[in-house]
PDB file of N, CA and C in Angstrom:
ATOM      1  N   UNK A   1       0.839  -1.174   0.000  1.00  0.00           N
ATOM      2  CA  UNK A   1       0.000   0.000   0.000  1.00  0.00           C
ATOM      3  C   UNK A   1       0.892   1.249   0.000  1.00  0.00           C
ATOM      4  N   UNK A   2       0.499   2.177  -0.798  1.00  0.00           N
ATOM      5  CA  UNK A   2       1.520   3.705  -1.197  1.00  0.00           C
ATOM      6  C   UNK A   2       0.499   3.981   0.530  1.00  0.00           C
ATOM      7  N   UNK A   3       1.636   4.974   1.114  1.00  0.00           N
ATOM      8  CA  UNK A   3       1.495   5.907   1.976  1.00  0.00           C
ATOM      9  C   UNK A   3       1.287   7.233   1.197  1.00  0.00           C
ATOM     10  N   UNK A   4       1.405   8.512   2.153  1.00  0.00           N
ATOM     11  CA  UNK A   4       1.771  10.086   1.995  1.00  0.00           C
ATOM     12  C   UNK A   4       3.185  10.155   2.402  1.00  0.00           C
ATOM     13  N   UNK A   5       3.556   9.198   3.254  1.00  0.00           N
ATOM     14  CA  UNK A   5       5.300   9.457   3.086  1.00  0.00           C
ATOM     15  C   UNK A   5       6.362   9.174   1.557  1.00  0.00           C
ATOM     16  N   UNK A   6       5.107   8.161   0.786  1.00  0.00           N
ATOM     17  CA  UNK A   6       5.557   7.211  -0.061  1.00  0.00           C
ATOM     18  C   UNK A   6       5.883   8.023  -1.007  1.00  0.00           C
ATOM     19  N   UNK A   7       4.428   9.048  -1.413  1.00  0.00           N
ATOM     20  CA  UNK A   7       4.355  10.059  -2.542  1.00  0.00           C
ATOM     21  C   UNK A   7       5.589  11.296  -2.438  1.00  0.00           C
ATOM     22  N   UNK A   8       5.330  11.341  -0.619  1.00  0.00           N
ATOM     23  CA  UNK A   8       6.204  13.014  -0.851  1.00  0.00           C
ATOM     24  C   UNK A   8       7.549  12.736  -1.509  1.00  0.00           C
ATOM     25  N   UNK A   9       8.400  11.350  -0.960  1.00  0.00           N
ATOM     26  CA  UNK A   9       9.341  11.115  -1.107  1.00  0.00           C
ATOM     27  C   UNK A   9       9.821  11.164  -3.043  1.00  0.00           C
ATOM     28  N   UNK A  10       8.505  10.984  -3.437  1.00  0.00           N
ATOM     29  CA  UNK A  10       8.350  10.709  -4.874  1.00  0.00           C
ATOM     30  C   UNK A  10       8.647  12.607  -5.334  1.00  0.00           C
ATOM     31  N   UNK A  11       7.937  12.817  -4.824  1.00  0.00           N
ATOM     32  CA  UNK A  11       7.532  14.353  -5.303  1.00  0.00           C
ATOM     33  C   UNK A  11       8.835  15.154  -4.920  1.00  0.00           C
ATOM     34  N   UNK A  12       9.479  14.980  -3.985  1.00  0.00           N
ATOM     35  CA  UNK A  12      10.964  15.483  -3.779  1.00  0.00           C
ATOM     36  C   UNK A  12      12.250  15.117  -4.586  1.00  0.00           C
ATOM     37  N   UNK A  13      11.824  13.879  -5.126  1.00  0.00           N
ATOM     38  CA  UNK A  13      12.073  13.192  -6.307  1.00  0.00           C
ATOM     39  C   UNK A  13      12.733  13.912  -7.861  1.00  0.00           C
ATOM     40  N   UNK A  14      10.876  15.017  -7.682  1.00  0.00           N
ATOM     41  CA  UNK A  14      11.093  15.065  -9.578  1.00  0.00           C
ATOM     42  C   UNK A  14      11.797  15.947  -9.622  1.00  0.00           C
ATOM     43  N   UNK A  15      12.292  15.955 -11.093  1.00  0.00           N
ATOM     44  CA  UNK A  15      12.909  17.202 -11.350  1.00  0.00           C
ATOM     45  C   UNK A  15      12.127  18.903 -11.917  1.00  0.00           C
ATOM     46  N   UNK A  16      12.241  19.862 -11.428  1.00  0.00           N
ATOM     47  CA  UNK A  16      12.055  20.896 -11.684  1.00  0.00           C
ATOM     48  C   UNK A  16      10.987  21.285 -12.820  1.00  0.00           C
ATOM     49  N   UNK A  17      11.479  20.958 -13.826  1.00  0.00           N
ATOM     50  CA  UNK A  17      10.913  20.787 -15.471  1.00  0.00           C
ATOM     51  C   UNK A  17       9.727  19.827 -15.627  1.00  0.00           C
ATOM     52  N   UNK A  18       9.472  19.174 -14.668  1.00  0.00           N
ATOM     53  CA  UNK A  18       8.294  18.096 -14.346  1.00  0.00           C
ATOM     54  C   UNK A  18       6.986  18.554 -13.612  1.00  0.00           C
ATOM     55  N   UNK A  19       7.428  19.707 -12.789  1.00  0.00           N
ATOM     56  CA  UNK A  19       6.262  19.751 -11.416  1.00  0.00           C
ATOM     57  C   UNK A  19       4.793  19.721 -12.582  1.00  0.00           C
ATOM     58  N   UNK A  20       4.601  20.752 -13.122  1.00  0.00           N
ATOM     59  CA  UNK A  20       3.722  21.332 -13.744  1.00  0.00           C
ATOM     60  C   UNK A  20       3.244  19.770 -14.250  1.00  0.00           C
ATOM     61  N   UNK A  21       3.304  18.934 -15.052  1.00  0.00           N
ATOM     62  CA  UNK A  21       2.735  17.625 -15.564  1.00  0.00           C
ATOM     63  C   UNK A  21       2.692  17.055 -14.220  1.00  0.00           C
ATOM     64  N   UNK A  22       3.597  16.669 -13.241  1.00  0.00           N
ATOM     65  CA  UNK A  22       3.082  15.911 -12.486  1.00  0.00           C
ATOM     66  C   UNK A  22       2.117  16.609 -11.352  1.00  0.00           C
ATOM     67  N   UNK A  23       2.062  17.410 -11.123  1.00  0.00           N
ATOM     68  CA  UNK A  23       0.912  18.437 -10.597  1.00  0.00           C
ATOM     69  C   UNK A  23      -0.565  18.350 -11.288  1.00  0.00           C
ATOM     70  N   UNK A  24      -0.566  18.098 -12.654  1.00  0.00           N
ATOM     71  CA  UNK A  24      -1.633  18.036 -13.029  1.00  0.00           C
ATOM     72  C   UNK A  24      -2.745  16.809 -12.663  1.00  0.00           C
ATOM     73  N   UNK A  25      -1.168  15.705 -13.423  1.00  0.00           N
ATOM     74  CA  UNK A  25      -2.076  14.466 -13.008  1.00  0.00           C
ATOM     75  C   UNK A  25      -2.512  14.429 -11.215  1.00  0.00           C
ATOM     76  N   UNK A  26      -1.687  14.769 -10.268  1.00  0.00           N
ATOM     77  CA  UNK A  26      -2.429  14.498  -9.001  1.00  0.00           C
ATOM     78  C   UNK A  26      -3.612  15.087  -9.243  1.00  0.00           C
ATOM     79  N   UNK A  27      -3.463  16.669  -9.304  1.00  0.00           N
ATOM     80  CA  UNK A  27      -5.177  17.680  -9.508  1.00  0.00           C
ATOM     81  C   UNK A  27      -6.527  15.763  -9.684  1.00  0.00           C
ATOM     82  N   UNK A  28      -5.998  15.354 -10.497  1.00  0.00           N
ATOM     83  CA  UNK A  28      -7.077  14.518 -10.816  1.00  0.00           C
ATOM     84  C   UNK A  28      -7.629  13.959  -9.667  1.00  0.00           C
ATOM     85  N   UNK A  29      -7.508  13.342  -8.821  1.00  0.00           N
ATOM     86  CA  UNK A  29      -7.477  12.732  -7.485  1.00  0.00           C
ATOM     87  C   UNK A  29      -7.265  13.298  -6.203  1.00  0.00           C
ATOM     88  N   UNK A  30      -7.158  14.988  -6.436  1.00  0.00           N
ATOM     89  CA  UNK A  30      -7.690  15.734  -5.428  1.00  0.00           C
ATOM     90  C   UNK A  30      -9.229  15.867  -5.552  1.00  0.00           C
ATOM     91  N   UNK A  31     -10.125  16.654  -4.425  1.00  0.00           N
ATOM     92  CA  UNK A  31     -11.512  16.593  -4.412  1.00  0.00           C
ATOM     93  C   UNK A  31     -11.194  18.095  -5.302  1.00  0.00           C
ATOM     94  N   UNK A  32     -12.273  18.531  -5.748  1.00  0.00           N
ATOM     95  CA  UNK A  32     -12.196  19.757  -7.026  1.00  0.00           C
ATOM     96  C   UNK A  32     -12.870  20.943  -5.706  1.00  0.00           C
ATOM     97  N   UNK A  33     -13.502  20.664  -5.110  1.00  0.00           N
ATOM     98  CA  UNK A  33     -13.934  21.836  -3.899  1.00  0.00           C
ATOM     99  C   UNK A  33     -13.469  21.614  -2.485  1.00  0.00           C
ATOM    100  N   UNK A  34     -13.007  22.831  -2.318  1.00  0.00           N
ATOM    101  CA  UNK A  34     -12.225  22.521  -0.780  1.00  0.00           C
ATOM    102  C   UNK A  34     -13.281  23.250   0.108  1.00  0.00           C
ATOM    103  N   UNK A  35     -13.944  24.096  -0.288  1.00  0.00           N
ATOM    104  CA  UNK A  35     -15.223  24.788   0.699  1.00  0.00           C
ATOM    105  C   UNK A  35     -14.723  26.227   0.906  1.00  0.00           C
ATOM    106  N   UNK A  36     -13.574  26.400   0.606  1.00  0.00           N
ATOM    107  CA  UNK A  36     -12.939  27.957   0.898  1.00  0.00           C
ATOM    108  C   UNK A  36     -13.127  28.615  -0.624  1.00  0.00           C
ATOM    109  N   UNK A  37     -13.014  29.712  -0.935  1.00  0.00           N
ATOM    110  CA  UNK A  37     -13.088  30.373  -1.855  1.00  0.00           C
ATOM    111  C   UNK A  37     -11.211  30.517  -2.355  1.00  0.00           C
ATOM    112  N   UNK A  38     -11.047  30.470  -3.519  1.00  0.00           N
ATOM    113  CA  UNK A  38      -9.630  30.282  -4.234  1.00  0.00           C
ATOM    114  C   UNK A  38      -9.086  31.929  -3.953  1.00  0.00           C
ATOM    115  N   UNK A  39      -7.728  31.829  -3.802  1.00  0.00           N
ATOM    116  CA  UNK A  39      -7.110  33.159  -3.315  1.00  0.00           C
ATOM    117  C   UNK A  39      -7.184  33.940  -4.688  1.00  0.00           C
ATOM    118  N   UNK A  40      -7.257  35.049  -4.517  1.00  0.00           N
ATOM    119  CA  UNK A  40      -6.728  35.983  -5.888  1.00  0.00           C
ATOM    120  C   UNK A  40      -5.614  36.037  -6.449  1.00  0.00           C
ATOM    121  N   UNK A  41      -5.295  36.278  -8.076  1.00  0.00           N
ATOM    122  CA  UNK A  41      -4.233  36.520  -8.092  1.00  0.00           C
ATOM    123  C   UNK A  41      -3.078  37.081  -7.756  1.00  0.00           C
ATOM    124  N   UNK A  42      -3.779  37.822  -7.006  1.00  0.00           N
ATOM    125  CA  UNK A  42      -2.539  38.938  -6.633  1.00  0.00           C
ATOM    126  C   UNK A  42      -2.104  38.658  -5.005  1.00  0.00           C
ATOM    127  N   UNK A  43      -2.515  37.441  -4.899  1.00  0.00           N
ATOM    128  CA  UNK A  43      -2.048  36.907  -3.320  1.00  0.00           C
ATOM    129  C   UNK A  43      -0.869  36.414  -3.658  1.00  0.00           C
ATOM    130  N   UNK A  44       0.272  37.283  -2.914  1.00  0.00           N
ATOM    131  CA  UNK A  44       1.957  36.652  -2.930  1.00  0.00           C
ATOM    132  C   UNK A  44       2.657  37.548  -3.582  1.00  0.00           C
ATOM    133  N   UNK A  45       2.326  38.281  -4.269  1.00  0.00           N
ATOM    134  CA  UNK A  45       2.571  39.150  -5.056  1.00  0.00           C
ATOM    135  C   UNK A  45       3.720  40.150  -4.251  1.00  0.00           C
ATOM    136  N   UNK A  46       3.546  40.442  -2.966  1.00  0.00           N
ATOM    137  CA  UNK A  46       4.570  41.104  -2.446  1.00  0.00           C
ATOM    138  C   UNK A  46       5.464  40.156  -1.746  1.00  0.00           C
ATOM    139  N   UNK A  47       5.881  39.191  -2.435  1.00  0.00           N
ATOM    140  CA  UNK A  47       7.092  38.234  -2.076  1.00  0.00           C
ATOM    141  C   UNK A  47       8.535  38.435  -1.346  1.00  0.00           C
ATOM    142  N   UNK A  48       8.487  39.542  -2.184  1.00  0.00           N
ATOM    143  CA  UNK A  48      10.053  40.426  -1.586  1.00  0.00           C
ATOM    144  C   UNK A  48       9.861  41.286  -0.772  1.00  0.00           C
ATOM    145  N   UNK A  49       8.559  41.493  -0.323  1.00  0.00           N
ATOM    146  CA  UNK A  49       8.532  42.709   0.978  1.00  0.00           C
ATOM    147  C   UNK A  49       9.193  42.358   2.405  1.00  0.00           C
ATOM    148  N   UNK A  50       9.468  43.468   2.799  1.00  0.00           N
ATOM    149  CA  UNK A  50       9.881  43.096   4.334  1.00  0.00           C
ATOM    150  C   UNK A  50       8.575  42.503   5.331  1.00  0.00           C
ATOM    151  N   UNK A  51       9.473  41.513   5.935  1.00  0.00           N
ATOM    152  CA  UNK A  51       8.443  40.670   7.115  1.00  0.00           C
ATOM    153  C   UNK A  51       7.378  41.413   7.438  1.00  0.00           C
ATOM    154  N   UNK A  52       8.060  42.590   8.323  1.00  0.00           N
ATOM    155  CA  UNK A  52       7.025  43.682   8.996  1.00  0.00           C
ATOM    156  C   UNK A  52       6.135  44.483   8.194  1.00  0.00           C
ATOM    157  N   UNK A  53       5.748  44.323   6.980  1.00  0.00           N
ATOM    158  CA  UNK A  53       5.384  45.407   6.107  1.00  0.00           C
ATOM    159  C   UNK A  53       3.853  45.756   6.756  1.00  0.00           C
ATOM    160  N   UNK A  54       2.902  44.707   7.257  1.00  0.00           N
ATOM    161  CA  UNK A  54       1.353  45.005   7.949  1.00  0.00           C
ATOM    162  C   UNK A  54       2.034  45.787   8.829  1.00  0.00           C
ATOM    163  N   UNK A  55       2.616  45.741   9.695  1.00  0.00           N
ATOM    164  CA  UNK A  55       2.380  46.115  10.780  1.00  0.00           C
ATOM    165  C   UNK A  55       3.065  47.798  11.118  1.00  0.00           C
ATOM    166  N   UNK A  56       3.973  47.853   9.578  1.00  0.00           N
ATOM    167  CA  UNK A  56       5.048  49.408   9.550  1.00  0.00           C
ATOM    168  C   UNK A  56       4.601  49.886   7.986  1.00  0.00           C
ATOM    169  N   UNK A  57       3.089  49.553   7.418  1.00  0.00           N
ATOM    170  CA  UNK A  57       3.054  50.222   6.467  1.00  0.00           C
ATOM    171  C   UNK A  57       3.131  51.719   6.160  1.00  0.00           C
ATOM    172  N   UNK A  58       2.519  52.523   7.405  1.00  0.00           N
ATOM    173  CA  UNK A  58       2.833  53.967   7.317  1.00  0.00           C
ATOM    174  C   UNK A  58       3.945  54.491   6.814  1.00  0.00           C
ATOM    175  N   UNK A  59       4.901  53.992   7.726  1.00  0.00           N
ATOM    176  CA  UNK A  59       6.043  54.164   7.620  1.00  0.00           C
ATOM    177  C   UNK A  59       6.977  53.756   6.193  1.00  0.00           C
ATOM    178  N   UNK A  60       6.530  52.530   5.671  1.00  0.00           N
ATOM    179  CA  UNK A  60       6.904  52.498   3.999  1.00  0.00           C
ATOM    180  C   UNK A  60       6.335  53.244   3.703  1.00  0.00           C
ATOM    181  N   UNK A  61       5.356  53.755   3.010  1.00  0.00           N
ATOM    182  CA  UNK A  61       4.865  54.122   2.613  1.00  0.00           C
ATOM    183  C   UNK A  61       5.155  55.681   2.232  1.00  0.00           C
ATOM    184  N   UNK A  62       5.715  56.169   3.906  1.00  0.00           N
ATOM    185  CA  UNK A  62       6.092  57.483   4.036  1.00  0.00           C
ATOM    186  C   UNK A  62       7.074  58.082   3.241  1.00  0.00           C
ATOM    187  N   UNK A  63       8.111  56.460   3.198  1.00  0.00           N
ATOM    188  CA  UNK A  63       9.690  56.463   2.923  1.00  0.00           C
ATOM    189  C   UNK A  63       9.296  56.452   1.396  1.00  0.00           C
ATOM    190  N   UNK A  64       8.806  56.008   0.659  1.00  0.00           N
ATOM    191  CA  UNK A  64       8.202  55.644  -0.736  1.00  0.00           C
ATOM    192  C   UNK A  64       8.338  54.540  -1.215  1.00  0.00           C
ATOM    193  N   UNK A  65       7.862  53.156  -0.313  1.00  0.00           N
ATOM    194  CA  UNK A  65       8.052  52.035  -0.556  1.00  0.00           C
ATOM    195  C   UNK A  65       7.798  51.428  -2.104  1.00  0.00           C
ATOM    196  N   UNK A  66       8.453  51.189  -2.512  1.00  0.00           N
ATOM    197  CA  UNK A  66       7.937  50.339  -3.999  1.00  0.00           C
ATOM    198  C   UNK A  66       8.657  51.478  -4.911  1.00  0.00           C
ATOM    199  N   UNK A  67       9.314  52.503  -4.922  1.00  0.00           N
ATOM    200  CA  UNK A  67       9.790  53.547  -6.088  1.00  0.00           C
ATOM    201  C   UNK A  67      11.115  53.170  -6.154  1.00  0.00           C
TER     202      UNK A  67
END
């Protein structure tokens, strides 16, 4: 019997140039609704921001964060 240790080990496996095909085929055999609503695109989008950015936006902002 395959485990979830069995797969990850698989999935740590592929190479780079693969995820996207082998990503797909799992999609198949995930459930298609998780009950949450799908994030927007633009979630992650500030990848490179500093940690603190919620909590010191004034303050970027002031400085001219993003120019």
């Amino acid at each position: 019997m395959t485990t979830r240790d069995d797969l990850y080990r698989l999935v740590d496996q592929l190479r780079p140039e693969s995820l996207d095909e082998a990503a797909a085929v799992l999609r198949q055999y995930a459930p298609g609704d998780s009950g949450e609503p799908p994030y927007p695109a633009s979630v992650g989008v500030l990848t490179d921001a500093p940690a603190d950015l919620s909590t010191h936006v004034d303050d970027y902002l002031a400085e001219g964060f993003g120019r």
